[in-house]
C-alpha atoms as a PDB file:
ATOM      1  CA  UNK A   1     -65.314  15.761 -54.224  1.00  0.00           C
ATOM      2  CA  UNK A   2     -62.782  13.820 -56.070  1.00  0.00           C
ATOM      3  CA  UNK A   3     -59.709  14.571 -53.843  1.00  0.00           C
ATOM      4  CA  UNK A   4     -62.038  14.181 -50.671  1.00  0.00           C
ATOM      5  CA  UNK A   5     -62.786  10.412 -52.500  1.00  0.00           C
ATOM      6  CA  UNK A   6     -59.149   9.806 -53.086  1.00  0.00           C
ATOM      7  CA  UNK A   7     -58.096  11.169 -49.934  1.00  0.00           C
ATOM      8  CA  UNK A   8     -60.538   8.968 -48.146  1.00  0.00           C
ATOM      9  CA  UNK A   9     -59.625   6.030 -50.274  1.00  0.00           C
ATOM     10  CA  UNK A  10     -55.736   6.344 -49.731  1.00  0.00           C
ATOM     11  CA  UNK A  11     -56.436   6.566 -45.897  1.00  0.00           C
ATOM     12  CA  UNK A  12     -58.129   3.198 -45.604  1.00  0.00           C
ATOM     13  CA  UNK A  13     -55.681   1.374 -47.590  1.00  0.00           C
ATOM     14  CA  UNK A  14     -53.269   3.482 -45.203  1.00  0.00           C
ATOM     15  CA  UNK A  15     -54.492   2.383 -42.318  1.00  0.00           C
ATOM     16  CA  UNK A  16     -55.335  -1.562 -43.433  1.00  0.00           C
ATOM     17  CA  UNK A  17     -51.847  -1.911 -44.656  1.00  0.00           C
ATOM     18  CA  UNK A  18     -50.196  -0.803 -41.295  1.00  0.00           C
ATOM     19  CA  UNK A  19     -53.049  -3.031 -39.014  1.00  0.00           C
ATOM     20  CA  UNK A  20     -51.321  -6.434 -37.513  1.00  0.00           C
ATOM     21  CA  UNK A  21     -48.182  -5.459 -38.585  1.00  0.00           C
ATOM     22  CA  UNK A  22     -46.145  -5.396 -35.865  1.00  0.00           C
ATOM     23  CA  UNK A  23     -43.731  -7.832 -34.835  1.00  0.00           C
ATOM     24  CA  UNK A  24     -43.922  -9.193 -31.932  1.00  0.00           C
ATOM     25  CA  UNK A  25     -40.799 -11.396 -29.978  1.00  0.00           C
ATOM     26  CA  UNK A  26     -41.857 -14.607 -31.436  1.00  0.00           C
ATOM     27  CA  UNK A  27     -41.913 -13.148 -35.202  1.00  0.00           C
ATOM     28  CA  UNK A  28     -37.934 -11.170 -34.441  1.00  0.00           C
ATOM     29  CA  UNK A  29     -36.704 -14.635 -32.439  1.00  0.00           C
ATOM     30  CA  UNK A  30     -34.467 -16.402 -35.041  1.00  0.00           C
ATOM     31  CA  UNK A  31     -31.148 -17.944 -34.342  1.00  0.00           C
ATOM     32  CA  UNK A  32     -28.846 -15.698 -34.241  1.00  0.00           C
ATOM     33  CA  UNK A  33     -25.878 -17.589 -32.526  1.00  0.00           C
ATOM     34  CA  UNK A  34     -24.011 -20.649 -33.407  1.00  0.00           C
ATOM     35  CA  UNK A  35     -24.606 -22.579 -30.045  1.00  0.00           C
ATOM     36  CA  UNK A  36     -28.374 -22.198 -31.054  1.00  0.00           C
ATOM     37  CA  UNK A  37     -27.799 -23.125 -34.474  1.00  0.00           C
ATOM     38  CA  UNK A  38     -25.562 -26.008 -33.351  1.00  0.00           C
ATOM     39  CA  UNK A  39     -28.342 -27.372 -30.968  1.00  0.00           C
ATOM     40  CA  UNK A  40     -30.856 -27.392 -33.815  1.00  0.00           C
ATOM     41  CA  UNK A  41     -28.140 -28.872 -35.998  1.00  0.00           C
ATOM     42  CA  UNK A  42     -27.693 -31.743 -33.281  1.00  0.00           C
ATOM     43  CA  UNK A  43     -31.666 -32.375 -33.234  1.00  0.00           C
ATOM     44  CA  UNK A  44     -31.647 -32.328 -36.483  1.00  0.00           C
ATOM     45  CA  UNK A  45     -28.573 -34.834 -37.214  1.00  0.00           C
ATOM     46  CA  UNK A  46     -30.324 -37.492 -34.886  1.00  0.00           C
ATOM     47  CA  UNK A  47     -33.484 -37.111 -36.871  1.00  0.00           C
ATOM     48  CA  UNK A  48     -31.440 -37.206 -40.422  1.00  0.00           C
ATOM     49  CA  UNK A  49     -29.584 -40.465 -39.784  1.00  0.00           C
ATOM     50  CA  UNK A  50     -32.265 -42.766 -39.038  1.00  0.00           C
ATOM     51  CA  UNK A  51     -33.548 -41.472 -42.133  1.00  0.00           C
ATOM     52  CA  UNK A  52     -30.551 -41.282 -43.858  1.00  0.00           C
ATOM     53  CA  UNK A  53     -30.138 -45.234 -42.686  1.00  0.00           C
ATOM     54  CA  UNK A  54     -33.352 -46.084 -43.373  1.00  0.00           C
ATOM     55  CA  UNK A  55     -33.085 -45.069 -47.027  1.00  0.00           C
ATOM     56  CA  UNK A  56     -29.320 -46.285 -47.085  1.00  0.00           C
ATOM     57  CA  UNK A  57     -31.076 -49.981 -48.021  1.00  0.00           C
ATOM     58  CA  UNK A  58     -32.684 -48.398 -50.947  1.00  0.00           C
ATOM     59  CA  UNK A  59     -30.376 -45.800 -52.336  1.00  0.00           C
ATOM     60  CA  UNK A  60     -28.247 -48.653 -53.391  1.00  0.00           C
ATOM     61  CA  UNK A  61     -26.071 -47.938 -50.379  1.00  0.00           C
ATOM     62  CA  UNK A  62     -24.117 -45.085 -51.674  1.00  0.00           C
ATOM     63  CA  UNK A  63     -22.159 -43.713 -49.054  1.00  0.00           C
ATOM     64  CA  UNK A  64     -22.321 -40.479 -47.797  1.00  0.00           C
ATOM     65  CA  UNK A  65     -20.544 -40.369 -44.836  1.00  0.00           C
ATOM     66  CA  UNK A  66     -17.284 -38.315 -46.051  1.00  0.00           C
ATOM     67  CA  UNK A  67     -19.637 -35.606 -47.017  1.00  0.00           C
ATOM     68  CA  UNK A  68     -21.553 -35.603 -43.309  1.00  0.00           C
ATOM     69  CA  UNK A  69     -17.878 -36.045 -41.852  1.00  0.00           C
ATOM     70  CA  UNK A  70     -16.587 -33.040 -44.093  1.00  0.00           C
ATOM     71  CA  UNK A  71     -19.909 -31.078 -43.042  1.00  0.00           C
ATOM     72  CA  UNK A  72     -19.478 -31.953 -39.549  1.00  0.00           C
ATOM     73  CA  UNK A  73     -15.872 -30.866 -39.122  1.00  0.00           C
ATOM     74  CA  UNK A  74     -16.372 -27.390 -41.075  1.00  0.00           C
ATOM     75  CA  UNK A  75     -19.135 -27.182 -38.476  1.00  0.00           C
ATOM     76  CA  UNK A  76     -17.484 -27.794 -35.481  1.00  0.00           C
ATOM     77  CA  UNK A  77     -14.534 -25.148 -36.873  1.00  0.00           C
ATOM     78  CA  UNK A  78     -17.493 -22.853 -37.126  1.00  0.00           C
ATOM     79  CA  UNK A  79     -18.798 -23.095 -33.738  1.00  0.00           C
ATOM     80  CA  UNK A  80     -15.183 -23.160 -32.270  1.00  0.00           C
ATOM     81  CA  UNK A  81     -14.141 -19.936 -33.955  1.00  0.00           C
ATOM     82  CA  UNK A  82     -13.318 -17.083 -32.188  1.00  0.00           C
ATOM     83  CA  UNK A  83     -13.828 -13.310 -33.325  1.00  0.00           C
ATOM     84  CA  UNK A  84     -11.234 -10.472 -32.527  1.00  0.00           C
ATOM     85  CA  UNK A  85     -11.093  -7.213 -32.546  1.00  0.00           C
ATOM     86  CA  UNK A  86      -9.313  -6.288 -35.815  1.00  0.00           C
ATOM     87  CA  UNK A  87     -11.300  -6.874 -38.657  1.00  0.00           C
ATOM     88  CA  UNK A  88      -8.478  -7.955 -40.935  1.00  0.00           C
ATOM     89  CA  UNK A  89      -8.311 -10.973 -38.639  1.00  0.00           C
ATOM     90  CA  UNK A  90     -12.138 -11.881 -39.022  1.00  0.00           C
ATOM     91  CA  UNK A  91     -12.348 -11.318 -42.142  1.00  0.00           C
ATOM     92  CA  UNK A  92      -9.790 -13.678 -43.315  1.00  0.00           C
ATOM     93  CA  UNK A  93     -11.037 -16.123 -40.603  1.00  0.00           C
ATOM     94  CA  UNK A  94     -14.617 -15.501 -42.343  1.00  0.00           C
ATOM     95  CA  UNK A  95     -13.270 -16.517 -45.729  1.00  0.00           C
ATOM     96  CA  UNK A  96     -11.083 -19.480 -44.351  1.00  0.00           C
ATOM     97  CA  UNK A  97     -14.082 -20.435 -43.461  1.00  0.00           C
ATOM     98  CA  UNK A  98     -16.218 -19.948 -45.946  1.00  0.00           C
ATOM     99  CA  UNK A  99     -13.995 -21.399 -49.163  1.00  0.00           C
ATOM    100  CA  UNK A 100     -14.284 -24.598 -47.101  1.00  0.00           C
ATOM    101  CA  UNK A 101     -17.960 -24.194 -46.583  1.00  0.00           C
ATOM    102  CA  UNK A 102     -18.058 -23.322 -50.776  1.00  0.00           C
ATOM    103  CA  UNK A 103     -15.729 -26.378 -51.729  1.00  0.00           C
ATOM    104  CA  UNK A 104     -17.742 -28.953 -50.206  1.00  0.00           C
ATOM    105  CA  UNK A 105     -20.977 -27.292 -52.082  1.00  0.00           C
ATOM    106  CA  UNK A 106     -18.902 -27.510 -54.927  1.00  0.00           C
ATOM    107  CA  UNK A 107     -18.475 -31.104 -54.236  1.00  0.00           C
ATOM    108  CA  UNK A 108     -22.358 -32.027 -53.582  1.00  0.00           C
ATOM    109  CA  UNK A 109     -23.430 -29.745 -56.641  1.00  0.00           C
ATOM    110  CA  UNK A 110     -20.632 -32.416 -58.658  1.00  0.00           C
ATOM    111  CA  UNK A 111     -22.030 -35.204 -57.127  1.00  0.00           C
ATOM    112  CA  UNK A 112     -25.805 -34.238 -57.601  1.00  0.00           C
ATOM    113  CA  UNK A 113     -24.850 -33.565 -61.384  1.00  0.00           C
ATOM    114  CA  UNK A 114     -23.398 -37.007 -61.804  1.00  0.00           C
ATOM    115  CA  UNK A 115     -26.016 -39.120 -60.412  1.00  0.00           C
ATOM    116  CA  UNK A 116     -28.770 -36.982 -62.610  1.00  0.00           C
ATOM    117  CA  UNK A 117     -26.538 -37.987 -65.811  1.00  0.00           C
ATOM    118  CA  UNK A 118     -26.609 -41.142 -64.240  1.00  0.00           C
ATOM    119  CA  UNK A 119     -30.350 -41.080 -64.385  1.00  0.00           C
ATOM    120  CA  UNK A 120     -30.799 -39.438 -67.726  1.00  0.00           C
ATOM    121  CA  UNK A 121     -28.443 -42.201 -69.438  1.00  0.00           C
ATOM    122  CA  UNK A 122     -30.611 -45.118 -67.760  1.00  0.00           C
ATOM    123  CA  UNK A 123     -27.958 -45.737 -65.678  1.00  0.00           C
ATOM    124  CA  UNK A 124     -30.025 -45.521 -62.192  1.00  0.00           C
ATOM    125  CA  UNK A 125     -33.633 -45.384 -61.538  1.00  0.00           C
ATOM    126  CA  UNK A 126     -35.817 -42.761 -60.618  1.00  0.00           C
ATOM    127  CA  UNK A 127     -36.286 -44.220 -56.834  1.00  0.00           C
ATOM    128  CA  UNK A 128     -32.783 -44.858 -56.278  1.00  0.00           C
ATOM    129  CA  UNK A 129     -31.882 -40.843 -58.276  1.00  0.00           C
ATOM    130  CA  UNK A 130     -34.772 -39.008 -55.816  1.00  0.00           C
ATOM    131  CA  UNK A 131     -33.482 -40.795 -52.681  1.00  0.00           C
ATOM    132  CA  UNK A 132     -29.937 -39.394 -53.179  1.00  0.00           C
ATOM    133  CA  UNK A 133     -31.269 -36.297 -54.393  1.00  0.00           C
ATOM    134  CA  UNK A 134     -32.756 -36.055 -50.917  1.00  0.00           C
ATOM    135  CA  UNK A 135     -29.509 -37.310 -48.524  1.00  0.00           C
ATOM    136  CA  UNK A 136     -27.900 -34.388 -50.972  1.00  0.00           C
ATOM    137  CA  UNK A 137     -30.380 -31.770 -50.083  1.00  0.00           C
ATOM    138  CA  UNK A 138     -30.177 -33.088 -46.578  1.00  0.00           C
ATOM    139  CA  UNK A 139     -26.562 -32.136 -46.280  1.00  0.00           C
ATOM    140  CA  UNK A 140     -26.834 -28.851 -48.401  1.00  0.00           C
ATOM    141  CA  UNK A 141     -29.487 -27.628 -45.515  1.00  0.00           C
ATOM    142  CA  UNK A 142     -26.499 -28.719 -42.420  1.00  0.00           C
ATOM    143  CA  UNK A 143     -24.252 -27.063 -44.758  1.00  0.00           C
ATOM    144  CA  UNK A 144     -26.526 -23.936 -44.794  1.00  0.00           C
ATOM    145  CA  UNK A 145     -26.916 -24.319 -40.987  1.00  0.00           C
ATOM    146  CA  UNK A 146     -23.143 -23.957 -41.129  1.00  0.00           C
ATOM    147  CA  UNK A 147     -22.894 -21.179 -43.328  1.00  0.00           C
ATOM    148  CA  UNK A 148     -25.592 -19.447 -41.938  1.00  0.00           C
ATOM    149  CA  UNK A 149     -23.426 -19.779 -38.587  1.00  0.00           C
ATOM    150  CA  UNK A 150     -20.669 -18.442 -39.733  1.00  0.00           C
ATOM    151  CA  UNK A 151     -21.732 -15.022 -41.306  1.00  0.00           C
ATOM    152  CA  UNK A 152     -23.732 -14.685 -38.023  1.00  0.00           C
ATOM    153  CA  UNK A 153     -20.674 -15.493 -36.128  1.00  0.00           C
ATOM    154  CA  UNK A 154     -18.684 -12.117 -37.777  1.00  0.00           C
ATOM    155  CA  UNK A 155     -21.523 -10.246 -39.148  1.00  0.00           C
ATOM    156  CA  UNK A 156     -20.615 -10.860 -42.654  1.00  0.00           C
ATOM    157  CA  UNK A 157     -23.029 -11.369 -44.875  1.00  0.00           C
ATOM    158  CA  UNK A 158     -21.722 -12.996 -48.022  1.00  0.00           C
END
């Protein structure tokens, strides 16, 4: 009676757990290739700088522009890159790539740790530290955009 039970048991939770799990085209469609990923990047820059000029009046108008410029150009050397055949080739394209992607991080991660010292010393003010918190999370998600480009781009995933 008790293996019947657990039998019984162990086939419900069998058959619950496999019930609406199946993906479907919507659930598998994700951008896979960089001219999709660049067209939601474009959407998304319009929509970024009227915000980002917006809050430019109240993040006492620290400018960010050489990191968007730096993210843009990485970008656009992402989109424009072309794979080959020998794998030596795109692999050291990949990490060309990718140490520029990783030294402007570098730079916003530097940047987000100043202003926050900034803020803990009483130097800036909470409003003005969460608004360029956000333009620096802003350009860390284009920046992921990129990067997420890129290891689509040669099918590394680093």
């Amino acid at each position: 009676m008790k293996t019947k039970s657990i039998l019984f048991i162990f086939s419900i939770l069998t058959i619950f757990a496999f019930t609406g799990c199946a993906n479907t085209e919507k659930d598998t469609a994700e951008a896979t290739t960089t001219q999709e990923i660049a067209t939601e990047q474009e959407t998304s820059d319009e929509t970024d700088a009227a915000e980002a000029s917006a809050s430019a009046a109240s993040d006492n108008n620290y400018d960010f522009s050489s990191y968007e410029k730096r993210i843009n150009t990485v970008t656009k050397k992402v989109n424009n890159a072309k794979t080959s055949s020998n794998s030596k080739t795109n692999q050291n394209r990949f990490y060309n790539l990718k140490k520029q992607i990783d030294d402007i991080e570098n730079d916003l991660d530097s940047l987000d740790d100043t202003f926050e010292h900034s803020y803990e010393a009483g130097e800036m003010s909470f409003e003005t530290y969460k608004t360029r918190e956000r333009s620096i999370e802003k350009l860390e998600d284009k920046l992921d955009m990129a990067e997420d480009a890129l290891e689509n781009k040669f099918g590394i995933d680093d």
